[in-house]
PDB file of N, CA and C in Angstrom:
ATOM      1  N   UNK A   1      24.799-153.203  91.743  1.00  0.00           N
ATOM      2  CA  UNK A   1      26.245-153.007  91.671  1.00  0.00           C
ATOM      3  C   UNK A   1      26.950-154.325  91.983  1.00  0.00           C
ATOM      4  N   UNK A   2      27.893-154.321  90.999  1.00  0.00           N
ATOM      5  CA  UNK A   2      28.759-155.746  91.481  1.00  0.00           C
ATOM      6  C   UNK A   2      29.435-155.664  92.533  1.00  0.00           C
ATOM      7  N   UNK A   3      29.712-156.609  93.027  1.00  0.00           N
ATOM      8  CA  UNK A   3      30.487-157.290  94.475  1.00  0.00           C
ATOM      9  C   UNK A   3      32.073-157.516  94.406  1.00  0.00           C
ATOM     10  N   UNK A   4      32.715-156.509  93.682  1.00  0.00           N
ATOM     11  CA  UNK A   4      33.991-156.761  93.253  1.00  0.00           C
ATOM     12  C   UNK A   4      35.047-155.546  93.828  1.00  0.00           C
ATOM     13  N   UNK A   5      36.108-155.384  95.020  1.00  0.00           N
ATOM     14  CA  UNK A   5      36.755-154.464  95.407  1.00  0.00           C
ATOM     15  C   UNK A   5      37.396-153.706  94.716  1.00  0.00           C
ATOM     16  N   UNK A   6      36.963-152.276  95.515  1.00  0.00           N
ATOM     17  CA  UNK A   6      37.869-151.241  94.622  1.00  0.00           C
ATOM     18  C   UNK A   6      39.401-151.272  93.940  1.00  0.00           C
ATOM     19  N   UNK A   7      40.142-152.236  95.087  1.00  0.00           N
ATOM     20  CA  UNK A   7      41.583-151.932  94.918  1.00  0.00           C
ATOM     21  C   UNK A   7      41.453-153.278  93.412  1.00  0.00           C
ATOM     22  N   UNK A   8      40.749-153.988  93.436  1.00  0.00           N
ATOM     23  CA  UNK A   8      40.905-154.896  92.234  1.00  0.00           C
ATOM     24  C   UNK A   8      40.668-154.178  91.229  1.00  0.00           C
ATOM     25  N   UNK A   9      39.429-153.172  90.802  1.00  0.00           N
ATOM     26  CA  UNK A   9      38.890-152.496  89.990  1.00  0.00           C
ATOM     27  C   UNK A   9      39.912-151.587  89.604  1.00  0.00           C
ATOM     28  N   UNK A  10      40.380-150.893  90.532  1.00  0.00           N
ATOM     29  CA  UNK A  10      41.720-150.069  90.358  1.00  0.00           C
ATOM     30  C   UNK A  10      42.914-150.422  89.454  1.00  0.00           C
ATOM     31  N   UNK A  11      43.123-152.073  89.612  1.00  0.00           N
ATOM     32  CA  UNK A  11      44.051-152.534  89.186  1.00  0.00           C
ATOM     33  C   UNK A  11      44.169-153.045  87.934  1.00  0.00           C
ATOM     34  N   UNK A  12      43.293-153.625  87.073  1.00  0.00           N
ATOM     35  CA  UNK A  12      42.247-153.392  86.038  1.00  0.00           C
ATOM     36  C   UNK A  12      42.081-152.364  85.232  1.00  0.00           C
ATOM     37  N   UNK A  13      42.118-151.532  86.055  1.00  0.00           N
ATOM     38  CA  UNK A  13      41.259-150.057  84.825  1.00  0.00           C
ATOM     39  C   UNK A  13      42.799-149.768  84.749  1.00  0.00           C
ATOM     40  N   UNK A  14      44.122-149.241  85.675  1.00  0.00           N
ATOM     41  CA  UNK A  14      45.233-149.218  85.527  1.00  0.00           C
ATOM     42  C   UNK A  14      45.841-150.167  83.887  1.00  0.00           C
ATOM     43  N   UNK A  15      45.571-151.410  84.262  1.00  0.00           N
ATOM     44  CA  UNK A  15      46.095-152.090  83.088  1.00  0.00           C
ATOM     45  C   UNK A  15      45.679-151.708  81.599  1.00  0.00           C
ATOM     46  N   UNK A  16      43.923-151.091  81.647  1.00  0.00           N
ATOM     47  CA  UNK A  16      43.258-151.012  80.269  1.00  0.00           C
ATOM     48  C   UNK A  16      43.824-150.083  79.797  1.00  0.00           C
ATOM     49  N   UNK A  17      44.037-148.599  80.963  1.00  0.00           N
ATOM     50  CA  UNK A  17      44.239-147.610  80.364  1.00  0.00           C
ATOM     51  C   UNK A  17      45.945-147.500  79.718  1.00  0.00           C
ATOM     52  N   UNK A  18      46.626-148.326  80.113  1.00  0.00           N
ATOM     53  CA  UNK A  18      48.507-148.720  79.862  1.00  0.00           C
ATOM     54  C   UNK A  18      48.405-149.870  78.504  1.00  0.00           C
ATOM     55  N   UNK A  19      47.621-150.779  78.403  1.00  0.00           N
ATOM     56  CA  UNK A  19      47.760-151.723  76.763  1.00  0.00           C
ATOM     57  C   UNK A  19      46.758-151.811  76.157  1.00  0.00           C
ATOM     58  N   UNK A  20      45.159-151.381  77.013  1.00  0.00           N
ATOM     59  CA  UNK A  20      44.292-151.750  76.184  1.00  0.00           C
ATOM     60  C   UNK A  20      44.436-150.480  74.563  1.00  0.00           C
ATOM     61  N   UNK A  21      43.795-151.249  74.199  1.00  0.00           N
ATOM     62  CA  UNK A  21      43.743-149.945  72.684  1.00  0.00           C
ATOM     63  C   UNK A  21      42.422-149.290  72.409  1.00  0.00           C
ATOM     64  N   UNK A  22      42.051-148.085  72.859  1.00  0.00           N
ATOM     65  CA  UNK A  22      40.852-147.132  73.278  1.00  0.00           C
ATOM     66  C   UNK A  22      39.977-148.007  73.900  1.00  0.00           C
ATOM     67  N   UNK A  23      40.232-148.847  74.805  1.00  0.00           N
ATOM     68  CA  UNK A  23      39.307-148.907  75.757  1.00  0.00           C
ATOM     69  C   UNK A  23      39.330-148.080  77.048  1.00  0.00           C
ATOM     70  N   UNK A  24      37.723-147.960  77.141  1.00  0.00           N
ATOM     71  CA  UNK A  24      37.119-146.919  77.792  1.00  0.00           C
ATOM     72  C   UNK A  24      35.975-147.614  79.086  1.00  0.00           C
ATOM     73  N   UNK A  25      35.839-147.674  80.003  1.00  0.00           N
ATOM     74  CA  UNK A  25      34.458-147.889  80.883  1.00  0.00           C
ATOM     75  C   UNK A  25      33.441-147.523  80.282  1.00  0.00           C
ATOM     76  N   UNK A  26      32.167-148.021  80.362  1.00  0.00           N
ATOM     77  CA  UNK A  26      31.141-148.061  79.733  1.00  0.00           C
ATOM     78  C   UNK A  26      30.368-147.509  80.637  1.00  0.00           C
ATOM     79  N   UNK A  27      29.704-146.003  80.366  1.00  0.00           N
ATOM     80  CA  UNK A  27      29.415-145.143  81.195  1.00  0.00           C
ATOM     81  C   UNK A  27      29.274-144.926  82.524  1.00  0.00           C
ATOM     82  N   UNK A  28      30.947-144.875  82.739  1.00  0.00           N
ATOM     83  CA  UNK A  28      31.160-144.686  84.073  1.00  0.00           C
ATOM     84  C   UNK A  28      31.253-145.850  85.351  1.00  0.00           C
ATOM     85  N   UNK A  29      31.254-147.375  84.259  1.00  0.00           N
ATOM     86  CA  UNK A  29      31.120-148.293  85.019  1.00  0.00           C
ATOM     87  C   UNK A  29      32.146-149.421  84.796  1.00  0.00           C
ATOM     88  N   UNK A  30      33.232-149.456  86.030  1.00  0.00           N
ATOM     89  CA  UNK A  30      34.506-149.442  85.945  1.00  0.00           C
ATOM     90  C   UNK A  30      34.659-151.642  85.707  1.00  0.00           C
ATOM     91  N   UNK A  31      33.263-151.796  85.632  1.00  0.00           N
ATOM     92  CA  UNK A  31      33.313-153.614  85.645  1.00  0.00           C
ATOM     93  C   UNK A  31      32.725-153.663  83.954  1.00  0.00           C
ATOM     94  N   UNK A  32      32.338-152.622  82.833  1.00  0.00           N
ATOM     95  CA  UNK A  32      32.250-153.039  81.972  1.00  0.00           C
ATOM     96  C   UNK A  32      33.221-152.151  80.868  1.00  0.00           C
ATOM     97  N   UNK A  33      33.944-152.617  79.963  1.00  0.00           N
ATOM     98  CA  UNK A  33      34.632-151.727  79.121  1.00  0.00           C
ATOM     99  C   UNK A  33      34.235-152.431  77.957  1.00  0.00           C
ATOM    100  N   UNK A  34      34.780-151.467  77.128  1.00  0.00           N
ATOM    101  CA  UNK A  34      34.634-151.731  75.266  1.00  0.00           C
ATOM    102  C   UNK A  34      35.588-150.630  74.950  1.00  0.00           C
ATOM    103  N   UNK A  35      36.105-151.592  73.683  1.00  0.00           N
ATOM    104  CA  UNK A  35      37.920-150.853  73.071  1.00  0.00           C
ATOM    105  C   UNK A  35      37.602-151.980  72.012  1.00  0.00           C
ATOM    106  N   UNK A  36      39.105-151.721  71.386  1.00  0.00           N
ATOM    107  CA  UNK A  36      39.352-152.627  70.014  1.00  0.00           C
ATOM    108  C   UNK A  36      40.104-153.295  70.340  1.00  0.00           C
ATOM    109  N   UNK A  37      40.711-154.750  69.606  1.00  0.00           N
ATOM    110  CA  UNK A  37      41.181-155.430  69.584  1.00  0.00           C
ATOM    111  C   UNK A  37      42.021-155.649  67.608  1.00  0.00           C
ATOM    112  N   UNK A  38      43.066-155.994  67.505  1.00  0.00           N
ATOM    113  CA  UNK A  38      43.289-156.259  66.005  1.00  0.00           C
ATOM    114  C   UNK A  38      42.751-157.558  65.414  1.00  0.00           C
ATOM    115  N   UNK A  39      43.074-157.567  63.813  1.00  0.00           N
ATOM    116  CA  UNK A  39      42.533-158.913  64.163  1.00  0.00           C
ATOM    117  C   UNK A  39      43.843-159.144  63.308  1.00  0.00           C
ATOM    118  N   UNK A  40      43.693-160.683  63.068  1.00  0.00           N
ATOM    119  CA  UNK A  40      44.599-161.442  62.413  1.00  0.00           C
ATOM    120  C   UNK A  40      44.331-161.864  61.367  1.00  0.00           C
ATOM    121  N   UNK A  41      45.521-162.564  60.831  1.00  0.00           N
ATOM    122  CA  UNK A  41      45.370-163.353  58.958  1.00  0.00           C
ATOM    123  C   UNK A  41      44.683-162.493  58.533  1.00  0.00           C
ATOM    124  N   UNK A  42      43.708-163.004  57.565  1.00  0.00           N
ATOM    125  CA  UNK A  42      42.592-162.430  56.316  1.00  0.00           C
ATOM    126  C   UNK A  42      42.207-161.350  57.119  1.00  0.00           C
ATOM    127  N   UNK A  43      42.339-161.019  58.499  1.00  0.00           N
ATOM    128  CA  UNK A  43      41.181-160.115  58.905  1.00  0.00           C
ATOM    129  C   UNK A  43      42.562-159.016  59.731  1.00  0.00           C
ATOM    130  N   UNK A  44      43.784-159.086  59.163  1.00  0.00           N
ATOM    131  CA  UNK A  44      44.679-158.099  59.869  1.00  0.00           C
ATOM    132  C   UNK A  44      44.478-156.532  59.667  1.00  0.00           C
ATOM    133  N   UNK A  45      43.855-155.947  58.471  1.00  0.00           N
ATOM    134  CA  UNK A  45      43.647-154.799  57.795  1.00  0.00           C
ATOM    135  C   UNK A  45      42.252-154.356  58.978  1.00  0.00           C
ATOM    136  N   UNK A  46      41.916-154.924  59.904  1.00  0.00           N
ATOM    137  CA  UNK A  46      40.514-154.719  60.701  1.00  0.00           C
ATOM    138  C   UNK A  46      40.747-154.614  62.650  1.00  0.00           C
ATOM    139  N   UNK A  47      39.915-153.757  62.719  1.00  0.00           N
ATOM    140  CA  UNK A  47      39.963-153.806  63.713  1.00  0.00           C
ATOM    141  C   UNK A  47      38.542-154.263  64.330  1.00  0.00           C
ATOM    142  N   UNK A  48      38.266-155.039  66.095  1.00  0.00           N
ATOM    143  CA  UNK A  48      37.028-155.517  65.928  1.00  0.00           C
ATOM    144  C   UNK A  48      36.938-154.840  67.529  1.00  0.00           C
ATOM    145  N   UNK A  49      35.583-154.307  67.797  1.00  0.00           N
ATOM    146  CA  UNK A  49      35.067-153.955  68.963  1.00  0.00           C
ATOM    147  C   UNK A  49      34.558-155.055  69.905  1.00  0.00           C
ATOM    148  N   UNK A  50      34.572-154.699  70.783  1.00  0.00           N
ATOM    149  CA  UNK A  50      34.491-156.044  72.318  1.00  0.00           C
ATOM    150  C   UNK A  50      34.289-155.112  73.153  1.00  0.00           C
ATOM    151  N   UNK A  51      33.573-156.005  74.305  1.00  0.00           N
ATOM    152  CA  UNK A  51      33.023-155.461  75.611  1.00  0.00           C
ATOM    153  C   UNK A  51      33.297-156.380  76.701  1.00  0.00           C
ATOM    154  N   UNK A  52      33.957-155.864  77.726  1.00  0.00           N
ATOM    155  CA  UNK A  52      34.503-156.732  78.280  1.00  0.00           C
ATOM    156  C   UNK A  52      33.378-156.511  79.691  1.00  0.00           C
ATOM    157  N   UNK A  53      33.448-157.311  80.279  1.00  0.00           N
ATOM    158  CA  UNK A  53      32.214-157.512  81.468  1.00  0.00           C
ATOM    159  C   UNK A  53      32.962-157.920  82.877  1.00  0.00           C
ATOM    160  N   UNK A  54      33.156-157.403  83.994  1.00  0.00           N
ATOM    161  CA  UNK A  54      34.120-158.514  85.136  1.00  0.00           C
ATOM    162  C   UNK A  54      32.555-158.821  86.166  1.00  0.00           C
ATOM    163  N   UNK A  55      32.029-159.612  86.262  1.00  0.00           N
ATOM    164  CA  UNK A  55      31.014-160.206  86.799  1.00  0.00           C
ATOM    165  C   UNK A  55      31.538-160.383  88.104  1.00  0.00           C
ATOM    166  N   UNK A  56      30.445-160.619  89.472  1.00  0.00           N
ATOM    167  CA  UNK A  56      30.851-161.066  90.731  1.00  0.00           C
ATOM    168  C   UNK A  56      31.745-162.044  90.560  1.00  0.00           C
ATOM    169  N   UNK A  57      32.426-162.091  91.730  1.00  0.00           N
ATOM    170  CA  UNK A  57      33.526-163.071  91.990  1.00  0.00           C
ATOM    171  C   UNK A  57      34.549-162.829  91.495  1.00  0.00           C
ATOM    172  N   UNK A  58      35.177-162.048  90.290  1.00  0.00           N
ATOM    173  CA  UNK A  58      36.415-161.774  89.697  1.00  0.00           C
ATOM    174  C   UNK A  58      37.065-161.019  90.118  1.00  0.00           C
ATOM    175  N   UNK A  59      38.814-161.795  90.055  1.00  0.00           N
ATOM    176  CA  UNK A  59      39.001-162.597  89.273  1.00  0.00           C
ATOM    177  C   UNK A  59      38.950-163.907  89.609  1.00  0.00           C
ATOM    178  N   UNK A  60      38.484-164.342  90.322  1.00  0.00           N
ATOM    179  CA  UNK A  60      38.064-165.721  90.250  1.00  0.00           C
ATOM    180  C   UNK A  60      37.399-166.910  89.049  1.00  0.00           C
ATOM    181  N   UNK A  61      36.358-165.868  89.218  1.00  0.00           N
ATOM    182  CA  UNK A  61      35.287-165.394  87.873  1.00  0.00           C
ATOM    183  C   UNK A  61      35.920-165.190  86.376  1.00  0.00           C
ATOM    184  N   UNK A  62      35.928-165.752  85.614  1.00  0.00           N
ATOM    185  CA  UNK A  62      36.538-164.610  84.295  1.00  0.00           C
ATOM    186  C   UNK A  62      35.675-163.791  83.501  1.00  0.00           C
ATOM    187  N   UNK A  63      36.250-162.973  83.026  1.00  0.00           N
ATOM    188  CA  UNK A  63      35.280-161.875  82.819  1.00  0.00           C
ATOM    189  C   UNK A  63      34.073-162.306  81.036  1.00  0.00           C
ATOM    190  N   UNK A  64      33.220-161.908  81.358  1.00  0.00           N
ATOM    191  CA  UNK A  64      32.177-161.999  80.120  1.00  0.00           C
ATOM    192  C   UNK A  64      33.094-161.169  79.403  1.00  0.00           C
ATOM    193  N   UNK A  65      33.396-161.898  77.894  1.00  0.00           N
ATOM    194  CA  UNK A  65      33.940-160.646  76.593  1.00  0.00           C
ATOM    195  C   UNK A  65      33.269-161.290  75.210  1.00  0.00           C
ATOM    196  N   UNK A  66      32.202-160.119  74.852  1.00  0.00           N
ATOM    197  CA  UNK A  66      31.126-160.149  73.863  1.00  0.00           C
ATOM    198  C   UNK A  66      32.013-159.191  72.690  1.00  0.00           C
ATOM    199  N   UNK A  67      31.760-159.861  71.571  1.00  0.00           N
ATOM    200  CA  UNK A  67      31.910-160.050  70.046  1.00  0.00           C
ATOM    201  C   UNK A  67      31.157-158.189  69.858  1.00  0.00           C
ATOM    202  N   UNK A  68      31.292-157.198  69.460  1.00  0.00           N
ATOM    203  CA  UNK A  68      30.292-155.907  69.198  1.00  0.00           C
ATOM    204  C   UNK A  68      30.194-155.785  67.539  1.00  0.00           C
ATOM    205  N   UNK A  69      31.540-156.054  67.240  1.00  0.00           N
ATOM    206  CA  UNK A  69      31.959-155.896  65.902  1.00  0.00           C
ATOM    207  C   UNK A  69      31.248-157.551  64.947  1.00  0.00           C
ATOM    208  N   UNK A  70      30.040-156.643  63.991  1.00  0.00           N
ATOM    209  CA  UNK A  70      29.875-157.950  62.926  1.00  0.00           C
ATOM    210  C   UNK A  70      31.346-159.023  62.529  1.00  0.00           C
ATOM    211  N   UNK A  71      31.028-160.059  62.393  1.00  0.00           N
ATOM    212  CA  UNK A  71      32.023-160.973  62.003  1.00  0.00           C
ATOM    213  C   UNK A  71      31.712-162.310  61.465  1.00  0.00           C
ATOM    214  N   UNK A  72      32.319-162.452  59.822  1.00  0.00           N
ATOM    215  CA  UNK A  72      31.586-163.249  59.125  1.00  0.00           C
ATOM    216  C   UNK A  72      32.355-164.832  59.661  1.00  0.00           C
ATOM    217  N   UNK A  73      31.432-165.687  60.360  1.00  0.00           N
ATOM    218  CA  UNK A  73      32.437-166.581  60.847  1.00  0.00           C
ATOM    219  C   UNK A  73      32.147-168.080  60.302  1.00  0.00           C
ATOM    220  N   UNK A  74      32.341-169.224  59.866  1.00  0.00           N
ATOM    221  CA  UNK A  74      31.687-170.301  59.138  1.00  0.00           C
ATOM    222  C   UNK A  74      31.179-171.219  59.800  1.00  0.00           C
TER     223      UNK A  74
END
């Protein structure tokens, strides 16, 4: 289990559940989420999945946020 206080975690999941767009905790585990994000230009018609990670130390720390959604990039 990460090393990160409740009242921070609290404050966090507060924010995802008020702008994020269907992000959700990742079974039950309030330091990793995945939701959508839009995308832009050529890629506005899309939406792309991400996983967001808050690792020890955060926010100090910034959080790991991994790519879920394929994406053709050059």
């Amino acid at each position: 289990m990460k090393n990160i206080p409740d009242v921070i975690l609290a404050r966090e999941a507060k924010w995802m559940y008020e702008k994020g767009r269907g992000f959700e905790p990742i079974k039950g585990d309030m330091t990793r989420w995945r939701g959508l994000i839009p995308g832009r230009g050529e890629f506005s018609d899309r939406f792309f999945t991400v996983e967001i990670e808050m690792l020890d130390g955060f926010p100090a720390t910034p959080p790991l946020v991994k790519m879920i959604s394929e994406v053709e990039h050059p």
